[in-house]
C-alpha atoms as a PDB file:
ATOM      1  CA  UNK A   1       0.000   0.000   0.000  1.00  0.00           C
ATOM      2  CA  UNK A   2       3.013   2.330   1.039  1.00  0.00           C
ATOM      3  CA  UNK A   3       4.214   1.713  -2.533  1.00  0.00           C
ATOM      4  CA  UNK A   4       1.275   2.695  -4.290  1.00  0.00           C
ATOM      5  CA  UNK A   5       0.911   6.116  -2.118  1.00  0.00           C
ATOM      6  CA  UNK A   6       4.017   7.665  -2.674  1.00  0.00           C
ATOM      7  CA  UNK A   7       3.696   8.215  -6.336  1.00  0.00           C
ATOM      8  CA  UNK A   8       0.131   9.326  -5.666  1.00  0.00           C
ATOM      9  CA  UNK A   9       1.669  12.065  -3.025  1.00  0.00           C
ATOM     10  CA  UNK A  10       4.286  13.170  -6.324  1.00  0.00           C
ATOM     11  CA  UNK A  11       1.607  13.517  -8.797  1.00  0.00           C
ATOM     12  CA  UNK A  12      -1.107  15.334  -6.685  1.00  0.00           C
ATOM     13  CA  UNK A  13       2.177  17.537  -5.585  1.00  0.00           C
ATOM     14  CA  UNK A  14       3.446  18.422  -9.134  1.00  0.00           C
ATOM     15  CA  UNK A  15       6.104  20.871  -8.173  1.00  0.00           C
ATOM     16  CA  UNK A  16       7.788  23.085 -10.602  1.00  0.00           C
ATOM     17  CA  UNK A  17      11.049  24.713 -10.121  1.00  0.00           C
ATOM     18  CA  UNK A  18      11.224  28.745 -11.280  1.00  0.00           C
ATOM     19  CA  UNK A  19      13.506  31.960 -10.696  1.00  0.00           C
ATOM     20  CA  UNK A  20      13.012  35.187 -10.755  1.00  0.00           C
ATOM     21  CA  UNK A  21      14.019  36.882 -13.569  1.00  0.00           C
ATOM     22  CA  UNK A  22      16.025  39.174 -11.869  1.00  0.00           C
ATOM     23  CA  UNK A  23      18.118  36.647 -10.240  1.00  0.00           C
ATOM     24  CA  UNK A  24      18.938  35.471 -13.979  1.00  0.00           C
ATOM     25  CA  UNK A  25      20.469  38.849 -13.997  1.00  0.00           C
ATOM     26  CA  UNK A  26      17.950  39.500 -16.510  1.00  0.00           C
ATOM     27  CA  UNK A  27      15.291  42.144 -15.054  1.00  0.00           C
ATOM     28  CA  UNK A  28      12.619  42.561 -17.092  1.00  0.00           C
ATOM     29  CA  UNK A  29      14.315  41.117 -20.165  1.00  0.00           C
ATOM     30  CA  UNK A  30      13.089  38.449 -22.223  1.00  0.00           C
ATOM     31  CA  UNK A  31      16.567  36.513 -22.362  1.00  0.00           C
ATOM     32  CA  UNK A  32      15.957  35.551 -18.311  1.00  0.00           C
ATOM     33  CA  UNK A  33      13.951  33.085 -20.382  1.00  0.00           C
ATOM     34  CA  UNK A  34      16.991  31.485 -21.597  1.00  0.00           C
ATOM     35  CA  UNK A  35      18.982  31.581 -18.706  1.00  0.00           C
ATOM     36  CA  UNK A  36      16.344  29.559 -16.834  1.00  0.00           C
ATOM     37  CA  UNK A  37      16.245  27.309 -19.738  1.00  0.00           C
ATOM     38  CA  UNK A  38      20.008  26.938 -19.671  1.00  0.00           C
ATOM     39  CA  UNK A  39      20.153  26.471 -16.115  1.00  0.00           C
ATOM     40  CA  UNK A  40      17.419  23.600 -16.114  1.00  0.00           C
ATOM     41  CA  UNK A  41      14.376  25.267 -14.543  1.00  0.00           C
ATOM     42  CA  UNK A  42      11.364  24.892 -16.024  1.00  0.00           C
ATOM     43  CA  UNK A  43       8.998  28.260 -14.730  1.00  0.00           C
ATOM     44  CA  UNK A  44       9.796  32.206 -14.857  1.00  0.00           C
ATOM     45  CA  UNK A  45       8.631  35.208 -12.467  1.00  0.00           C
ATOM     46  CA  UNK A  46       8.984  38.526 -14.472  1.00  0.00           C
ATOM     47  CA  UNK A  47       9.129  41.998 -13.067  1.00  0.00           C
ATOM     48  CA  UNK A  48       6.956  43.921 -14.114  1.00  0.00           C
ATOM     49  CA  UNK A  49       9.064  46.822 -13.680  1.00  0.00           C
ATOM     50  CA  UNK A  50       9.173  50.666 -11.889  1.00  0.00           C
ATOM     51  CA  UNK A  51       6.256  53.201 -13.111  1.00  0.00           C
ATOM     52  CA  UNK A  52       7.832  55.944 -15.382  1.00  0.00           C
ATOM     53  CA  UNK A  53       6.667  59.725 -14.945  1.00  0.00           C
ATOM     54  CA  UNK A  54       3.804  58.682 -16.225  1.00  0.00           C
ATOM     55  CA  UNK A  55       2.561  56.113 -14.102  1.00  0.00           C
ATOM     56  CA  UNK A  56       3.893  53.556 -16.796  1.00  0.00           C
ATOM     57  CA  UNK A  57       5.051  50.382 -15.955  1.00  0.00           C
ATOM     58  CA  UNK A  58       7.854  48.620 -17.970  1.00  0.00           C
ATOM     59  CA  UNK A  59       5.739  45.563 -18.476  1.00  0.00           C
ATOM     60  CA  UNK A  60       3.085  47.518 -20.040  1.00  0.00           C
ATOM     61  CA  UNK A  61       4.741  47.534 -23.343  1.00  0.00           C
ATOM     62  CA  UNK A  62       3.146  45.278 -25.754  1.00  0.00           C
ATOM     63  CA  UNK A  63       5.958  44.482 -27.558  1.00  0.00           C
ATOM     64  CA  UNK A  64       7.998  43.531 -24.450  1.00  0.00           C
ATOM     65  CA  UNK A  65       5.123  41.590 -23.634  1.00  0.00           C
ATOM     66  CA  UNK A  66       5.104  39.535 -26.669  1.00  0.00           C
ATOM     67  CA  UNK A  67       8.786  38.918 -26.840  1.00  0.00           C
ATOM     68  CA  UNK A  68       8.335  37.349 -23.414  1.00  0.00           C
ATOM     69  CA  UNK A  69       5.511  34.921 -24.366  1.00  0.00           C
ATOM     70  CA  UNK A  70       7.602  34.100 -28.049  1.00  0.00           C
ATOM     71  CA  UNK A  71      10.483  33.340 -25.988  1.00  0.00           C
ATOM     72  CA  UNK A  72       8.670  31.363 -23.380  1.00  0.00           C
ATOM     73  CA  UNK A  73       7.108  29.058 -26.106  1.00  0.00           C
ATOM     74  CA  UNK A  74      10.564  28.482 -28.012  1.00  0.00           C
ATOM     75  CA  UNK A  75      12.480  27.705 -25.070  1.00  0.00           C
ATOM     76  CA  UNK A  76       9.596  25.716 -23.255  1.00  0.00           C
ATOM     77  CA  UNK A  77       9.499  27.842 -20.022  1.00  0.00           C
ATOM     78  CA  UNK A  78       6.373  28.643 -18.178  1.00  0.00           C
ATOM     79  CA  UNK A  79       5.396  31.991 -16.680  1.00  0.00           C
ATOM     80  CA  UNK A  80       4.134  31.418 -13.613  1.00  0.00           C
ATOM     81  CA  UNK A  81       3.925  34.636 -11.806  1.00  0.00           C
ATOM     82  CA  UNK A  82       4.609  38.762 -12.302  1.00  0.00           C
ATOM     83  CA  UNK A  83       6.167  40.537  -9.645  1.00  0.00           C
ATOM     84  CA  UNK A  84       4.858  44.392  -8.877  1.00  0.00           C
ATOM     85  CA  UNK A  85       8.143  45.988  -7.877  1.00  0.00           C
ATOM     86  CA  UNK A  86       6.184  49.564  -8.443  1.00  0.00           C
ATOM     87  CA  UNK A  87       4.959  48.588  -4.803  1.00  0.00           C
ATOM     88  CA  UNK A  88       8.135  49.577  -3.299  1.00  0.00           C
ATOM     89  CA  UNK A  89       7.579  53.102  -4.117  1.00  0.00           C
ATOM     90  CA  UNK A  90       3.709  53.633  -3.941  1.00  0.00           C
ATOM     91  CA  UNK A  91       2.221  52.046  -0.917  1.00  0.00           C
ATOM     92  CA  UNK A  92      -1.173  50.210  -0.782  1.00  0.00           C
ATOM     93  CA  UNK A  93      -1.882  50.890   2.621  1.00  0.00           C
ATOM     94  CA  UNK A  94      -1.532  54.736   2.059  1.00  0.00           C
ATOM     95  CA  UNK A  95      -1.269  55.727  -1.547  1.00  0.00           C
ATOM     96  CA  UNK A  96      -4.199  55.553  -3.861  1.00  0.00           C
ATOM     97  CA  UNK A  97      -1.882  55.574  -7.196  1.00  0.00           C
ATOM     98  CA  UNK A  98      -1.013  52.466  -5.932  1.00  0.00           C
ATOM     99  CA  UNK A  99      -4.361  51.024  -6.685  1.00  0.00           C
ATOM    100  CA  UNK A 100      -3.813  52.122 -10.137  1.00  0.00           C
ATOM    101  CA  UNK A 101      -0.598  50.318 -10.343  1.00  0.00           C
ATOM    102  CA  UNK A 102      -1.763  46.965  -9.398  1.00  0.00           C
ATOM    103  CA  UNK A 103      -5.182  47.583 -11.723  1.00  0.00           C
ATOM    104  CA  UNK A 104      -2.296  47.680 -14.321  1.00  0.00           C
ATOM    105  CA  UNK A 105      -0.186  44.498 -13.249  1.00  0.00           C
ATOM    106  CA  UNK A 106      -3.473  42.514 -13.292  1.00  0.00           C
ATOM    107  CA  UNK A 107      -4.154  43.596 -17.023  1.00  0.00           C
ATOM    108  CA  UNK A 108      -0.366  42.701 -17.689  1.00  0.00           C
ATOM    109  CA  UNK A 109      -0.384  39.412 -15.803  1.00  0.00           C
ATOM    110  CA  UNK A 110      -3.175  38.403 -17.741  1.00  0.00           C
ATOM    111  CA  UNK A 111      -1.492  39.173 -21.098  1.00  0.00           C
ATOM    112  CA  UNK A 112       1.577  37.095 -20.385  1.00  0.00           C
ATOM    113  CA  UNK A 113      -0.597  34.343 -19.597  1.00  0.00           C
ATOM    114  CA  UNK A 114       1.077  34.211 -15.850  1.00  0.00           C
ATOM    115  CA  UNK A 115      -1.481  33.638 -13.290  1.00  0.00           C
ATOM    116  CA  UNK A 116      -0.291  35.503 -10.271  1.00  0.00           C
ATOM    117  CA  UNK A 117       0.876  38.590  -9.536  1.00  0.00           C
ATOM    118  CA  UNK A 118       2.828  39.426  -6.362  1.00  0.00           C
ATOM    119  CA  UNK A 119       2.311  42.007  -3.994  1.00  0.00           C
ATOM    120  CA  UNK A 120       4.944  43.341  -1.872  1.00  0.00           C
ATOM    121  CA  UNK A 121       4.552  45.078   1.362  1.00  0.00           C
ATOM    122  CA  UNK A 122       7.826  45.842   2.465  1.00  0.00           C
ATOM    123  CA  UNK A 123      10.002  48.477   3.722  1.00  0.00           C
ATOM    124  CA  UNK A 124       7.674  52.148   3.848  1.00  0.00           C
ATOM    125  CA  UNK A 125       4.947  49.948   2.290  1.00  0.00           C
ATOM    126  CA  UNK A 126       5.143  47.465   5.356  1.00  0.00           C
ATOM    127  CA  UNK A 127       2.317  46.595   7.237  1.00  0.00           C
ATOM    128  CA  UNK A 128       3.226  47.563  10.972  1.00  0.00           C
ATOM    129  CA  UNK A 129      -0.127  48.243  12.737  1.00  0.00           C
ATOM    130  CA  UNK A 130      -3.270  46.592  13.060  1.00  0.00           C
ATOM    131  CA  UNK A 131      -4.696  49.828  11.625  1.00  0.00           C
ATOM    132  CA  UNK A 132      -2.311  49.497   8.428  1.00  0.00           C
ATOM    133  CA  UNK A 133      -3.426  45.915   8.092  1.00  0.00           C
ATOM    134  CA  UNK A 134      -7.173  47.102   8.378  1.00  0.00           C
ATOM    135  CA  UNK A 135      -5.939  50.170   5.725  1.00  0.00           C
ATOM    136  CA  UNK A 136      -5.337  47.686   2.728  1.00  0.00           C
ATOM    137  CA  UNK A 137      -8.123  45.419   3.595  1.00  0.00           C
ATOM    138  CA  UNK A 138     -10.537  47.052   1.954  1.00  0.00           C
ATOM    139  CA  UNK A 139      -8.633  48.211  -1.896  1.00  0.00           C
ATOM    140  CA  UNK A 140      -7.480  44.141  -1.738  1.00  0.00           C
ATOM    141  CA  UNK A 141     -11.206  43.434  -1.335  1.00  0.00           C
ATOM    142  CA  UNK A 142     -11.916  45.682  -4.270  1.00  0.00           C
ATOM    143  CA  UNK A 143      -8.537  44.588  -6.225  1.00  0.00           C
ATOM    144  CA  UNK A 144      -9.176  40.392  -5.681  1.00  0.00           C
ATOM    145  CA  UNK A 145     -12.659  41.246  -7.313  1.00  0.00           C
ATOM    146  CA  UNK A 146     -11.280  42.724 -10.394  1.00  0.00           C
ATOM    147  CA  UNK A 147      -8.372  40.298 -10.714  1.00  0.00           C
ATOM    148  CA  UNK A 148     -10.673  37.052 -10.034  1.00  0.00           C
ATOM    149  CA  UNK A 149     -12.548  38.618 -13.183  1.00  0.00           C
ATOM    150  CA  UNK A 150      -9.443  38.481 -14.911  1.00  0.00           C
ATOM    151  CA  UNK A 151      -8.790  35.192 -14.022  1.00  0.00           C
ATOM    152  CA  UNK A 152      -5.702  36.665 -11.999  1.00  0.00           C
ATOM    153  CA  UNK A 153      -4.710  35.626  -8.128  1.00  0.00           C
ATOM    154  CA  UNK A 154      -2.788  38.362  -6.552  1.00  0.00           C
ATOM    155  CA  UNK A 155       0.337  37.002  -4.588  1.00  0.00           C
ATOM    156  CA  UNK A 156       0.567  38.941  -0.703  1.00  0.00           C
ATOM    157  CA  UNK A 157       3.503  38.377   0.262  1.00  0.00           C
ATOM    158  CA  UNK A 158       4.431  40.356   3.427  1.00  0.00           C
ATOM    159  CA  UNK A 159       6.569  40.476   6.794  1.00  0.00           C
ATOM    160  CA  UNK A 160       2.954  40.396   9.347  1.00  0.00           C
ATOM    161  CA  UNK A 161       2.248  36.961  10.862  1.00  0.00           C
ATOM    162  CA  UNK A 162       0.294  34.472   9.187  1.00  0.00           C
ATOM    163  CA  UNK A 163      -2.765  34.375  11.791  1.00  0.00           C
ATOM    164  CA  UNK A 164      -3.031  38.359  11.240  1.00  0.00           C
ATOM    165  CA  UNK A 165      -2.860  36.921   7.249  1.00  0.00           C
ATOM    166  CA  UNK A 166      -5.317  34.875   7.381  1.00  0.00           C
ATOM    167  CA  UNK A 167      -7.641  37.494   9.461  1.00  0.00           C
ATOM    168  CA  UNK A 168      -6.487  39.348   6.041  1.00  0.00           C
ATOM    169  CA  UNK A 169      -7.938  36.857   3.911  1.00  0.00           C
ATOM    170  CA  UNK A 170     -10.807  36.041   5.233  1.00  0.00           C
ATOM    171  CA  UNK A 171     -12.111  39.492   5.591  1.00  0.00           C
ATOM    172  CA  UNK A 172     -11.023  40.109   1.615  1.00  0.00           C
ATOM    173  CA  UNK A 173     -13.146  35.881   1.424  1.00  0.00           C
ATOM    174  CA  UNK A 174     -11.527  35.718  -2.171  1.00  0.00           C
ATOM    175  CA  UNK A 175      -9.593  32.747  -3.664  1.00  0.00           C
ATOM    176  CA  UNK A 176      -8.405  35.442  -5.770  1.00  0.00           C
ATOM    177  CA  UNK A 177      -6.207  36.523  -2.562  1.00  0.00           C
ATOM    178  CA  UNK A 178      -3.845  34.659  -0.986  1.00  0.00           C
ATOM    179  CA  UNK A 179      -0.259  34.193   0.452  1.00  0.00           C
ATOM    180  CA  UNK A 180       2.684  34.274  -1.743  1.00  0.00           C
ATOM    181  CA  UNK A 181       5.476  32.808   0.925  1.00  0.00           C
ATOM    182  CA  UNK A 182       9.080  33.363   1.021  1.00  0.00           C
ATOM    183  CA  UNK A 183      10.932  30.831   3.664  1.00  0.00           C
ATOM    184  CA  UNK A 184      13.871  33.299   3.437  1.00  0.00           C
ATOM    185  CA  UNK A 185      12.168  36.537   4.691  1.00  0.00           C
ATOM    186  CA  UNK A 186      10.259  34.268   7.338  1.00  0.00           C
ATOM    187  CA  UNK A 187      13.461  32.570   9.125  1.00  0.00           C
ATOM    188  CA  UNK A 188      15.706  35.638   8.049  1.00  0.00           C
ATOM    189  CA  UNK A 189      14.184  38.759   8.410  1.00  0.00           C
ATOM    190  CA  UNK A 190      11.193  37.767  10.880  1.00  0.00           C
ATOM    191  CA  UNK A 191      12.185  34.910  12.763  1.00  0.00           C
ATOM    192  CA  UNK A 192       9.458  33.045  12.565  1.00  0.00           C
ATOM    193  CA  UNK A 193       9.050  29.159  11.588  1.00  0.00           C
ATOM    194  CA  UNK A 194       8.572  28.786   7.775  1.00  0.00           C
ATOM    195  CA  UNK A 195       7.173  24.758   8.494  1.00  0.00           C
ATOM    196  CA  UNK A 196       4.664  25.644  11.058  1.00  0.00           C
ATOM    197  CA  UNK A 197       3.527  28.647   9.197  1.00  0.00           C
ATOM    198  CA  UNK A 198       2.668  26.874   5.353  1.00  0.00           C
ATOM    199  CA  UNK A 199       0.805  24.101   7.734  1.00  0.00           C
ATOM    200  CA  UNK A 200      -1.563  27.362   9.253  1.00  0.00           C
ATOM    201  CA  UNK A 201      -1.553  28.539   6.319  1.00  0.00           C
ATOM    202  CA  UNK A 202      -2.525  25.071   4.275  1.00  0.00           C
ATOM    203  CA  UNK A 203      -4.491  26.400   1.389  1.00  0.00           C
ATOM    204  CA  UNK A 204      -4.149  30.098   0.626  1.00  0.00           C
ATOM    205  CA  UNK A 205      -0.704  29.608  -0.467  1.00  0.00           C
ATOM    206  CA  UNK A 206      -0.124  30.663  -3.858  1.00  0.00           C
ATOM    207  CA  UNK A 207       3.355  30.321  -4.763  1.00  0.00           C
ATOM    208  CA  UNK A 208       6.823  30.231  -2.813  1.00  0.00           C
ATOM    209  CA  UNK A 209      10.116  31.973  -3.183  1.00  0.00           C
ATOM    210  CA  UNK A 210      12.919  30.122  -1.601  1.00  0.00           C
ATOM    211  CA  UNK A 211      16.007  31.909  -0.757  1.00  0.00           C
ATOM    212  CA  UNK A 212      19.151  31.250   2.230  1.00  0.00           C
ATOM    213  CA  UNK A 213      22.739  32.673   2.745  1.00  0.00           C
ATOM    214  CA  UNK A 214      25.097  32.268   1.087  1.00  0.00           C
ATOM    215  CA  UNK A 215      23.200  29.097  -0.575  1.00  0.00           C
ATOM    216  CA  UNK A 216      20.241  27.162   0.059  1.00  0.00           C
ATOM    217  CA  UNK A 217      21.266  24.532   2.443  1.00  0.00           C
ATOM    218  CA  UNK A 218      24.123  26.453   4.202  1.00  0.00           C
ATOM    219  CA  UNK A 219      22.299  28.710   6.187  1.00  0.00           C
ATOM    220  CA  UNK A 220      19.342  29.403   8.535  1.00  0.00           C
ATOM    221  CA  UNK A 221      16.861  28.267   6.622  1.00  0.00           C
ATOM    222  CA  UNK A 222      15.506  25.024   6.856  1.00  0.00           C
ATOM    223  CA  UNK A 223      14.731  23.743   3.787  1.00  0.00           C
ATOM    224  CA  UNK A 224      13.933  19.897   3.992  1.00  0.00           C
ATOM    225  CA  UNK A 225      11.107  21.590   7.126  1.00  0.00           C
ATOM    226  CA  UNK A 226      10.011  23.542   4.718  1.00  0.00           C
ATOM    227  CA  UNK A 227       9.447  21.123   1.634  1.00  0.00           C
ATOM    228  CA  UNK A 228       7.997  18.318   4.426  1.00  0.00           C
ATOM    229  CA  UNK A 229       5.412  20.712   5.512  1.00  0.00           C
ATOM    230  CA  UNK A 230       4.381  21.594   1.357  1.00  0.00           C
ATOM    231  CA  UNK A 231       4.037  17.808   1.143  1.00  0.00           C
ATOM    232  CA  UNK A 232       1.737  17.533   4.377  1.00  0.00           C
ATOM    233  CA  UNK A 233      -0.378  20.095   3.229  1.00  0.00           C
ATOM    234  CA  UNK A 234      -0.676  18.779  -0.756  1.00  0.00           C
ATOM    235  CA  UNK A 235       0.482  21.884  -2.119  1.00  0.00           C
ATOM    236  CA  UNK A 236       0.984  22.128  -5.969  1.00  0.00           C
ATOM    237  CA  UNK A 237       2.438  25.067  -8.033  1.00  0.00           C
ATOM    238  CA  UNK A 238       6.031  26.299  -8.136  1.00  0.00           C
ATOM    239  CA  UNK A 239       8.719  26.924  -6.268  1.00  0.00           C
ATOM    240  CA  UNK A 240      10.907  29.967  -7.262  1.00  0.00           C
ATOM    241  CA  UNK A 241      14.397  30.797  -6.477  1.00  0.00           C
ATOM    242  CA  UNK A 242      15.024  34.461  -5.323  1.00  0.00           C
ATOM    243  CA  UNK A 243      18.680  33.469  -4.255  1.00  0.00           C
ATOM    244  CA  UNK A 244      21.990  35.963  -4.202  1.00  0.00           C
ATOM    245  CA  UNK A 245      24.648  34.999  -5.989  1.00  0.00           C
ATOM    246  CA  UNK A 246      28.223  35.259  -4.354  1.00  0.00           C
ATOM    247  CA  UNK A 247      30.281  34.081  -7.139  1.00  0.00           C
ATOM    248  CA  UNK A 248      28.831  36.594  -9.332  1.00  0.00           C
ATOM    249  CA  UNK A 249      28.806  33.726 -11.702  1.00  0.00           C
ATOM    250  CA  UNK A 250      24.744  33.644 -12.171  1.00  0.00           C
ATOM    251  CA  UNK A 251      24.257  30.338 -13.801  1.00  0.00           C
ATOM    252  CA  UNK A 252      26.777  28.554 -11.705  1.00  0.00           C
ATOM    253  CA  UNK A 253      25.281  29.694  -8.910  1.00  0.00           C
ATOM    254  CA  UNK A 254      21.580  29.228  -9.712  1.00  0.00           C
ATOM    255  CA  UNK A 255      22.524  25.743 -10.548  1.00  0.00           C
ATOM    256  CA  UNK A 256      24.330  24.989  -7.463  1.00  0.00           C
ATOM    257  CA  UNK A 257      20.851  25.867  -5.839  1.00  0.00           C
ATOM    258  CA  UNK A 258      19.193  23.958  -7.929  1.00  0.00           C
ATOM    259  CA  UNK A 259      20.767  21.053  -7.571  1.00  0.00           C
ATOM    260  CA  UNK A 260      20.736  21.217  -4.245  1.00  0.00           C
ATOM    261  CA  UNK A 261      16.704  21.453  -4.526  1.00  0.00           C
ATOM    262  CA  UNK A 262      16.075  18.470  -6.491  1.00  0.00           C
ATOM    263  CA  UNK A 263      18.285  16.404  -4.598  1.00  0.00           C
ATOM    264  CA  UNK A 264      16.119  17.176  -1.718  1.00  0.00           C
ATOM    265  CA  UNK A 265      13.273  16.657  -3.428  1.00  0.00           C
ATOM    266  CA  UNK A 266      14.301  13.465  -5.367  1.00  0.00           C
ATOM    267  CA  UNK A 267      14.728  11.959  -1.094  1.00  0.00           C
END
């Protein structure tokens, strides 16, 4: 019986392997697309780029746009996810252009084909009161409406606890919302337990970055924790690198990390 329910457990699981395509030292370029290629992964995150005067994102280009999906196709890499760096500079919680700016992520996400787009709330844009958190509830309400129409799911990824996000998520009660999770920021930056949080937060996960230092597997960050507690839960979808690289030598060091991924996986 044991036998027979392990490769059940792989093929509900189905994890892909992605990077960011700033980590292929490639931001907001088409030929990240190759580099993942090259390096063996098999899913892309693109960002989506700072407004300009204007309000314009880089992403918003057509052209870019389609150069993105051509390459995608030739080189057999899927884009899985957008990433709204514009939310560094105008804040959800506070900002109303910022509404605008995601509005305009959705529309691009949708183009590229990519399925989620993530959120950040970081730095100014952190959420660091109960009475921020209660700020943004309300435009993600509004924002998870529009983007479930566009058959978008919108990524949060934040530094707040995850019982504060799921009070979050269940006052926004969208599946078009949910968590976008990096086990780096968690153990690194917030010093909380990655494992125990995906279990809480079993369901309204979206997507993962994984990140350590220097590598994965040589620092604080417990990985094999981590991937256990995606397996309890039954969690599909991909996994995507946001690691440094030390060498400077990009593709040796993506595929050191890598590497080191499947062979976790492949135990």
């Amino acid at each position: 019986m044991a036998a027979a329910a392990a490769p059940l457990r792989a093929a509900r699981r189905k994890l892909q392997l992605g990077v960011m395509d700033g980590v292929c030292g490639k931001r907001s370029d088409p030929e990240s697309v190759q580099v993942a290629q090259r390096v063996g992964f098999d899913a892309l995150q693109i960002t989506l780029g700072p407004a300009d005067a204007d309000g314009k994102l880089v992403l918003a280009d057509p052209g870019l746009q389609g150069r993105f999906r051509d390459e995608a196709r030739r080189h057999k890499v899927q884009l899985v996810s957008t990433y709204l760096d514009a939310l560094h500079t105008f804040c959800l919680k506070n900002d109303p252009a910022a509404m605008q700016r995601v509005r305009d992520g959705i529309a691009i996400t949708r183009s590229l084909d990519a399925g989620i787009l993530m959120l950040v709330f970081f730095g100014k844009c952190a959420l660091t009161s109960r009475a921020e958190m209660d700020a943004v509830t309300g435009p993600l309400k509004e924002l998870a409406a529009e983007a479930r129409r566009a058959g978008v799911t919108l990524g949060f990824e934040n530094t707040i606890p995850a019982e504060d996000d799921l009070r979050i998520l269940d006052a926004v009660a969208s599946p078009a919302l949910q968590i976008y999770y990096d086990i780096g920021n968690a153990t690194n930056l917030y010093n909380v337990d990655p494992a125990r949080e995906i279990r809480l937060l079993r369901g309204r996960i979206c997507q993962f970055h994984f990140k350590d230092k220097p590598y994965l597997g040589e620092g604080r960050v417990d990985v094999r924790a981590a991937l256990r507690a995606i397996e309890e839960t039954g969690w599909s979808g991909a996994i995507v690198l946001e690691t440094g690289s030390p060498t400077k030598d990009v593709e040796s060091d993506l595929r050191k990390n890598r590497e080191y991924l499947k062979g976790l996986l492949r135990q």
